[in-house]
PDB file of N, CA and C in Angstrom:
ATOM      1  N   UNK A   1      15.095 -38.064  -1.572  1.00  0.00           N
ATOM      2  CA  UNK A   1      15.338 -38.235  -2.987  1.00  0.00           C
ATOM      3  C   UNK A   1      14.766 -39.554  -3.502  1.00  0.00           C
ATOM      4  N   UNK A   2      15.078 -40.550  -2.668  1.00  0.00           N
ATOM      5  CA  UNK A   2      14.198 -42.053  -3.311  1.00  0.00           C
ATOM      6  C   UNK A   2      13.808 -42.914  -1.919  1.00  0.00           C
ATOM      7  N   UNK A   3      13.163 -44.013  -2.409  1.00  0.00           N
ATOM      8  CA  UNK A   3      12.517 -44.691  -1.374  1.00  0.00           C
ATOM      9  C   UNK A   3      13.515 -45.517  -0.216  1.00  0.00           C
ATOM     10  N   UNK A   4      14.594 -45.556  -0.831  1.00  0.00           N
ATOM     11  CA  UNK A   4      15.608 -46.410  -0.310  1.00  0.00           C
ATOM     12  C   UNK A   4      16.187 -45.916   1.434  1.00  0.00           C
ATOM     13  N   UNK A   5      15.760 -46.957   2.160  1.00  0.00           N
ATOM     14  CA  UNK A   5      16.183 -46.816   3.807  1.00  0.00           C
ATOM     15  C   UNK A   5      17.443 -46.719   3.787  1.00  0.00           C
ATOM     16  N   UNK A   6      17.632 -45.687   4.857  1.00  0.00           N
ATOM     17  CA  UNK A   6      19.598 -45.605   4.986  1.00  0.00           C
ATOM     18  C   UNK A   6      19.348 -45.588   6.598  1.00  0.00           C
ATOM     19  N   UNK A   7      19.889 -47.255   6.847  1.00  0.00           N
ATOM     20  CA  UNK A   7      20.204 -47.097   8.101  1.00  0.00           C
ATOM     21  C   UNK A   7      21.929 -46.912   8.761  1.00  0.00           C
ATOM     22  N   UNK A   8      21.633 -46.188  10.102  1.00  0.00           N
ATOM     23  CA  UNK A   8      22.936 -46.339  11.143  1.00  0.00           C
ATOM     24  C   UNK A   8      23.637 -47.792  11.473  1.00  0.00           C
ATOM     25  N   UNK A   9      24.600 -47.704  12.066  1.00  0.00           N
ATOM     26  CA  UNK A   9      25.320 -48.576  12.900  1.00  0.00           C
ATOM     27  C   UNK A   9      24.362 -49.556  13.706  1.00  0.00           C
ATOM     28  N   UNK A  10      23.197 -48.753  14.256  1.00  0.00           N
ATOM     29  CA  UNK A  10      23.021 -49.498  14.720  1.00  0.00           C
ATOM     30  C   UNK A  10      21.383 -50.146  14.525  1.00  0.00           C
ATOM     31  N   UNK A  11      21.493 -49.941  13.190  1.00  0.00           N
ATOM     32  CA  UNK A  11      20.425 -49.981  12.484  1.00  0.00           C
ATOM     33  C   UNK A  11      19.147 -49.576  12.918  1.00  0.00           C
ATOM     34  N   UNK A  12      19.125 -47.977  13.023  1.00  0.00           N
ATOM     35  CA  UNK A  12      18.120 -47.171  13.300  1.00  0.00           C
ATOM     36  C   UNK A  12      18.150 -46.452  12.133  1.00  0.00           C
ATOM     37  N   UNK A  13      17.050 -45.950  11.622  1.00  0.00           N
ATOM     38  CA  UNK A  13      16.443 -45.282  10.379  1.00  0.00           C
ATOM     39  C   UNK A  13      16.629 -43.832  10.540  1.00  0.00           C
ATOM     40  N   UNK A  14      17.304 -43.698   9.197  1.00  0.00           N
ATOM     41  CA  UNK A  14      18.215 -41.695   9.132  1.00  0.00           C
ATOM     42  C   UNK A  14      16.971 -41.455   8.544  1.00  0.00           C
ATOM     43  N   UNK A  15      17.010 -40.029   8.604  1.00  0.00           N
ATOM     44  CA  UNK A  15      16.147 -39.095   7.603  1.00  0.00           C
ATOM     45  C   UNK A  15      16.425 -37.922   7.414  1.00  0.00           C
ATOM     46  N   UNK A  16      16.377 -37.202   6.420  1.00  0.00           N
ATOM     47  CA  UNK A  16      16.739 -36.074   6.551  1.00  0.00           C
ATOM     48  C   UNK A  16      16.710 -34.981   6.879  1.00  0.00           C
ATOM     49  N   UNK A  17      17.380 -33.929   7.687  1.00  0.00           N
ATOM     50  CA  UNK A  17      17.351 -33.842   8.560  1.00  0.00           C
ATOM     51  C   UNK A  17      17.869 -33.561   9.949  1.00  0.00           C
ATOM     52  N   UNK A  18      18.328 -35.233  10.263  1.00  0.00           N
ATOM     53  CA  UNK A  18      18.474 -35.853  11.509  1.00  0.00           C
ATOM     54  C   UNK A  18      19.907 -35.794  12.259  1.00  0.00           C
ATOM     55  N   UNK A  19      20.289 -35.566  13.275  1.00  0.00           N
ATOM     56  CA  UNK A  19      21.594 -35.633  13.626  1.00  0.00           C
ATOM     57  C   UNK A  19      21.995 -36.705  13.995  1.00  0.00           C
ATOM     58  N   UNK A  20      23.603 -37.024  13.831  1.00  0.00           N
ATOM     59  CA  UNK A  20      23.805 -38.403  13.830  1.00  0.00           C
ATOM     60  C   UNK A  20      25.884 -37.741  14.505  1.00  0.00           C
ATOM     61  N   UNK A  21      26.183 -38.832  15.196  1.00  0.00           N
ATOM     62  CA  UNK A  21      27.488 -38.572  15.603  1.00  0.00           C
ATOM     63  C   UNK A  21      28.246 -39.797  15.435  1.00  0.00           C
ATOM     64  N   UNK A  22      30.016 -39.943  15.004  1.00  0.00           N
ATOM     65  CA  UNK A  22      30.564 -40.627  14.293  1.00  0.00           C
ATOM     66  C   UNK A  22      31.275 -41.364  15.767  1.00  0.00           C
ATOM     67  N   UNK A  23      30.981 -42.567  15.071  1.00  0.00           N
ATOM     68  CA  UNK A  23      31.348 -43.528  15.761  1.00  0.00           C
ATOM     69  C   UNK A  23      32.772 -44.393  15.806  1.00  0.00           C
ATOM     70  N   UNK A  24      34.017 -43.514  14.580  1.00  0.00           N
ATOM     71  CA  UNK A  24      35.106 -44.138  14.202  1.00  0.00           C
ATOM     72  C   UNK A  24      35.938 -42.948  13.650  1.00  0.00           C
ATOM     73  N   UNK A  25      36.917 -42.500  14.613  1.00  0.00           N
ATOM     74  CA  UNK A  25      38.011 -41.228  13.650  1.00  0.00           C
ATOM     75  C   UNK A  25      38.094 -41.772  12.128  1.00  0.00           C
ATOM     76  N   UNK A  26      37.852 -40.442  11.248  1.00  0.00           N
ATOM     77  CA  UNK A  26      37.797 -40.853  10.134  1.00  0.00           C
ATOM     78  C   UNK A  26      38.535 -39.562   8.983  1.00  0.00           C
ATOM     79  N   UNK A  27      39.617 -40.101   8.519  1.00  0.00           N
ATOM     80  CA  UNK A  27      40.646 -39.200   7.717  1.00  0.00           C
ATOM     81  C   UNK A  27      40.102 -38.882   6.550  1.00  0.00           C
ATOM     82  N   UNK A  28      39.888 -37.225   6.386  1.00  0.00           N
ATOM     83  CA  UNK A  28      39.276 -37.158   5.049  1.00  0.00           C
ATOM     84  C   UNK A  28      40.006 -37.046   3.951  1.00  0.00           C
ATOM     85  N   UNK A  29      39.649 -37.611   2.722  1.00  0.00           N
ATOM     86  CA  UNK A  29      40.805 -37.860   1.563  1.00  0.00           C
ATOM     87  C   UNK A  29      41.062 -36.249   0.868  1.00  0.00           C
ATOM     88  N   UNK A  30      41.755 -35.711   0.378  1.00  0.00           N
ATOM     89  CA  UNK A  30      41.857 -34.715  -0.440  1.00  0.00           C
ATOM     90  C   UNK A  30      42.326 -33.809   1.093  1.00  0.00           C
ATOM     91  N   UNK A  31      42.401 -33.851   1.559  1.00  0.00           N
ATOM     92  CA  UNK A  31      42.769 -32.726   3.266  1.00  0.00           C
ATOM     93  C   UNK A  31      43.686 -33.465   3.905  1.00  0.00           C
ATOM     94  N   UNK A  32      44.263 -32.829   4.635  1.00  0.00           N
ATOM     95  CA  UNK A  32      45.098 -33.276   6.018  1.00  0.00           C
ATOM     96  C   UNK A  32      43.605 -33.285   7.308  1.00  0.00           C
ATOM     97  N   UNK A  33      42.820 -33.375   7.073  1.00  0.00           N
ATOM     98  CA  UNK A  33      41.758 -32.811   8.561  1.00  0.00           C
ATOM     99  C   UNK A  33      41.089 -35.031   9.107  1.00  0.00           C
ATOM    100  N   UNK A  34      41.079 -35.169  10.003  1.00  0.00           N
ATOM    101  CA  UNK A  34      40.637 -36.007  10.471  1.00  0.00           C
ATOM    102  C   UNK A  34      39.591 -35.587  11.638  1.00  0.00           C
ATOM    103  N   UNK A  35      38.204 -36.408  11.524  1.00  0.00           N
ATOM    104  CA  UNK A  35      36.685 -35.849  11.802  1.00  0.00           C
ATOM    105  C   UNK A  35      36.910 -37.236  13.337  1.00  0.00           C
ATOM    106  N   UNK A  36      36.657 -36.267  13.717  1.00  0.00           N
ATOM    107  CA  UNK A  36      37.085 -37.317  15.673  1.00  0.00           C
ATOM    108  C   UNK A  36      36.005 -38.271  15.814  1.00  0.00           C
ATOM    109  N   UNK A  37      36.159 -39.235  16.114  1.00  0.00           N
ATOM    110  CA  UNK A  37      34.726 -39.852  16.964  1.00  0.00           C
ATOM    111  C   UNK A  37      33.989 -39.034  18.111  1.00  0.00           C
ATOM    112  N   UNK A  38      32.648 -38.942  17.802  1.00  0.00           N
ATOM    113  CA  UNK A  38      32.171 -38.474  18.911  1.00  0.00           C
ATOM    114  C   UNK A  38      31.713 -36.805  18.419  1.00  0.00           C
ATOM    115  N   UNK A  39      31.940 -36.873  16.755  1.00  0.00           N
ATOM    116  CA  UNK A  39      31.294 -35.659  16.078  1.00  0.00           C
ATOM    117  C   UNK A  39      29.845 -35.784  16.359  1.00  0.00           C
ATOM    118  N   UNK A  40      29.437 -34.622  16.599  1.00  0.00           N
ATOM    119  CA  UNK A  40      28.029 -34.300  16.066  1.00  0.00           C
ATOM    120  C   UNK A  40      27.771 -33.646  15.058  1.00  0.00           C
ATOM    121  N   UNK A  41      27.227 -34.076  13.927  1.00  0.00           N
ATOM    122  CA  UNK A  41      27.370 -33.559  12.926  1.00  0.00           C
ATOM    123  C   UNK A  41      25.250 -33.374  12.449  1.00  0.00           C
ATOM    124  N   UNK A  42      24.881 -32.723  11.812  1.00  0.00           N
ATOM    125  CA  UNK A  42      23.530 -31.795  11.846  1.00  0.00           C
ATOM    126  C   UNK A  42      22.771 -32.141  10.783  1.00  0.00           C
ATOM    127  N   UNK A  43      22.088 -32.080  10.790  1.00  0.00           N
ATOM    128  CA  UNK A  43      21.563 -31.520   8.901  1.00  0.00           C
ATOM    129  C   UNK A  43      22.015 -32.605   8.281  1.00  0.00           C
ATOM    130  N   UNK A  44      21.825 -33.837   8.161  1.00  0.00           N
ATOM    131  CA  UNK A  44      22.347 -34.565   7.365  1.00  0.00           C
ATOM    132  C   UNK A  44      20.980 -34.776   6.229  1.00  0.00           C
ATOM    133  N   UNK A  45      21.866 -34.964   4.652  1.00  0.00           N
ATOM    134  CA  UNK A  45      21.118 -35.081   4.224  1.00  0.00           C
ATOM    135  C   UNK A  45      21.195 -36.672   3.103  1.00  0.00           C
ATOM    136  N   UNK A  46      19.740 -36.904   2.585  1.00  0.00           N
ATOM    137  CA  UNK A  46      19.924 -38.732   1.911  1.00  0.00           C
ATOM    138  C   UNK A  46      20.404 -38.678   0.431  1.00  0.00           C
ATOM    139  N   UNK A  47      21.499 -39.352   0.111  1.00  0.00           N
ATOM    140  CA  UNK A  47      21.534 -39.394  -1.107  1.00  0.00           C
ATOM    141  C   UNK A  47      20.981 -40.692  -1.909  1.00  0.00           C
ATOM    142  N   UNK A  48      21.490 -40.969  -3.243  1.00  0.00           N
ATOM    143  CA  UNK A  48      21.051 -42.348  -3.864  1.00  0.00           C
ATOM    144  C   UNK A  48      21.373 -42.850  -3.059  1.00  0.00           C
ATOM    145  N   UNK A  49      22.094 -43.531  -2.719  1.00  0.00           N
ATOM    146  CA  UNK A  49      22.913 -44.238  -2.453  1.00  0.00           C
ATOM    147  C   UNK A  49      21.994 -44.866  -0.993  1.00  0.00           C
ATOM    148  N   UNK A  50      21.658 -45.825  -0.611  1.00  0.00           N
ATOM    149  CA  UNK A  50      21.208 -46.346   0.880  1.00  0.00           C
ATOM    150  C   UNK A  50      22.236 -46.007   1.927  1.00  0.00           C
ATOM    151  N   UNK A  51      23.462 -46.595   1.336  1.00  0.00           N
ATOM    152  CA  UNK A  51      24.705 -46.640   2.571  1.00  0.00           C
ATOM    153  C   UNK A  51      25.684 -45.269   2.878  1.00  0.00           C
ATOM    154  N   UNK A  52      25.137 -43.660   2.124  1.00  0.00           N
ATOM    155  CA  UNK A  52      25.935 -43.005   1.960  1.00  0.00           C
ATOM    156  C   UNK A  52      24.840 -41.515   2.217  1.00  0.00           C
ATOM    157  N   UNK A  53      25.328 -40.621   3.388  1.00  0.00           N
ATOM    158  CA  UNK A  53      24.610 -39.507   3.722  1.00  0.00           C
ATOM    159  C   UNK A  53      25.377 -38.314   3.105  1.00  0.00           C
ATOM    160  N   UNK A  54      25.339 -37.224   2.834  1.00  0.00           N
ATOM    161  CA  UNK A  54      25.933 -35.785   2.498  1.00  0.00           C
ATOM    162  C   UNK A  54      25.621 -35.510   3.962  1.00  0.00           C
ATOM    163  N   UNK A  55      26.786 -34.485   4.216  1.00  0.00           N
ATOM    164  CA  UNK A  55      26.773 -33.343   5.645  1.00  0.00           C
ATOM    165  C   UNK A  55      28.083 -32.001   5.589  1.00  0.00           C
ATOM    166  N   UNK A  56      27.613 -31.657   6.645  1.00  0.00           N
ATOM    167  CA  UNK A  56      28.549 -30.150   6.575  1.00  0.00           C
ATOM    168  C   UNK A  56      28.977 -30.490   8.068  1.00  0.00           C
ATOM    169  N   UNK A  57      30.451 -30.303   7.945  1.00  0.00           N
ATOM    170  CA  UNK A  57      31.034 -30.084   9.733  1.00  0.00           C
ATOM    171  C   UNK A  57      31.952 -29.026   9.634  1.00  0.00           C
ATOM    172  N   UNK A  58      32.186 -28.536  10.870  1.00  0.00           N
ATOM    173  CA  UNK A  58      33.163 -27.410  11.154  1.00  0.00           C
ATOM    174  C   UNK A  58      34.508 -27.347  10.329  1.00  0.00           C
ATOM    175  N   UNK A  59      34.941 -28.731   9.871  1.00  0.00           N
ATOM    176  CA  UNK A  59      36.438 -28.763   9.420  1.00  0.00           C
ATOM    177  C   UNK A  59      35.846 -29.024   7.577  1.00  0.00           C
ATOM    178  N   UNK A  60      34.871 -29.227   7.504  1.00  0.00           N
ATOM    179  CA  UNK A  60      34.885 -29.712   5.604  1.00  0.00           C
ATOM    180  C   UNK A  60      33.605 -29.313   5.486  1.00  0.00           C
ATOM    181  N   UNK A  61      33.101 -28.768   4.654  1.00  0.00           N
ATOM    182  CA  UNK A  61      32.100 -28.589   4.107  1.00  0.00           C
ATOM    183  C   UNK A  61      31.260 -29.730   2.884  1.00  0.00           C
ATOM    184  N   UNK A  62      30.605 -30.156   2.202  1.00  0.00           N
ATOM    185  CA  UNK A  62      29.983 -31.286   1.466  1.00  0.00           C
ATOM    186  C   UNK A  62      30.446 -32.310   1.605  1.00  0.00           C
ATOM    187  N   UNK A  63      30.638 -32.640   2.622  1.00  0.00           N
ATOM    188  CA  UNK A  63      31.346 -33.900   3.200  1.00  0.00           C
ATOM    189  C   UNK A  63      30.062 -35.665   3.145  1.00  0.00           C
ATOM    190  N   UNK A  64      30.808 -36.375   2.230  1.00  0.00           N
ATOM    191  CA  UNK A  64      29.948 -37.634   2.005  1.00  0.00           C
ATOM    192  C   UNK A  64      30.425 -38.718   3.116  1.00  0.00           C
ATOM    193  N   UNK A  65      29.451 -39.601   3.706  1.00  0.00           N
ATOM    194  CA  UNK A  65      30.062 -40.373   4.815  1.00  0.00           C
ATOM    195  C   UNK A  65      29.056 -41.703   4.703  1.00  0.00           C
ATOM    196  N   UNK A  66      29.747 -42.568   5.072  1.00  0.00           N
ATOM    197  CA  UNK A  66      29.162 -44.205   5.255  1.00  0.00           C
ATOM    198  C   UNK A  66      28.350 -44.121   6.064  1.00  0.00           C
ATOM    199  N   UNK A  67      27.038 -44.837   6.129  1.00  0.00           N
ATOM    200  CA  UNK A  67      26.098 -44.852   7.200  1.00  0.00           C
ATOM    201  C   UNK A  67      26.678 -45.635   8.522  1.00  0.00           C
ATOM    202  N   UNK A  68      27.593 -46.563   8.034  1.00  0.00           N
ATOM    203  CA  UNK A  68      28.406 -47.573   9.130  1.00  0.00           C
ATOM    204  C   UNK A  68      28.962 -46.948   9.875  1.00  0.00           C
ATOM    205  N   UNK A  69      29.655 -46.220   9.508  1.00  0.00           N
ATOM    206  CA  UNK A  69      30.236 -45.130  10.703  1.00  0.00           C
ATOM    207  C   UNK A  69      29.285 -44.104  11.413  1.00  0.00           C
ATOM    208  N   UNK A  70      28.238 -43.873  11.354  1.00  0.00           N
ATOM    209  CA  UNK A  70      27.230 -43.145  12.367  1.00  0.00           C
ATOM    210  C   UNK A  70      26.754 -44.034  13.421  1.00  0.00           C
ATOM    211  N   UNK A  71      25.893 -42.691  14.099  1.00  0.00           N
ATOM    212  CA  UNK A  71      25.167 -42.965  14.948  1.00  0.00           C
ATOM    213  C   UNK A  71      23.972 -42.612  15.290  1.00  0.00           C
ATOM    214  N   UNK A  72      22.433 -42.371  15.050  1.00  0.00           N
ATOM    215  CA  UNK A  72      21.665 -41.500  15.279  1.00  0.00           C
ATOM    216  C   UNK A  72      21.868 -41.027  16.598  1.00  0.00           C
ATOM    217  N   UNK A  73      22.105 -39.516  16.669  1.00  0.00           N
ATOM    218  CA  UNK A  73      22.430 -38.573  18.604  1.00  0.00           C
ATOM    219  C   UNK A  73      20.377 -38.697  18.796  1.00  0.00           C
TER     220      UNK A  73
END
């Protein structure tokens, strides 16, 4: 969508795409469901935002997530 780098944790370069797995249990707001560390999560895709990816996992569907909490798998 724009030129803007969205890096990981460990500051490796996302794209879209790319699979990336979560590096911090993380409680999603509006649900009772908490996304485990150690997700693999698919298809991620870039939004505006540098620090912020869209994805789909087994428990939530359009699920928005911090780049800080990834990992490129």
């Amino acid at each position: 969508m724009t030129d803007a780098i969205v890096k990981d944790s460990n500051g490796a370069q996302l794209n879209e795409g790319d699979s990336v797995t979560l590096i911090k249990d993380l409680k999603v707001k509006g649900t009772s469901e908490t996304i485990k560390r150690g997700t693999l999560v698919k298809n991620i895709r870039l939004t505006g935002n540098p620090g912020e990816i869209e994805c789909n996992t087994k428990q939530v569907k359009g699920l928005v997530l911090k780049a800080e909490f990834l990992k490129e798998a």
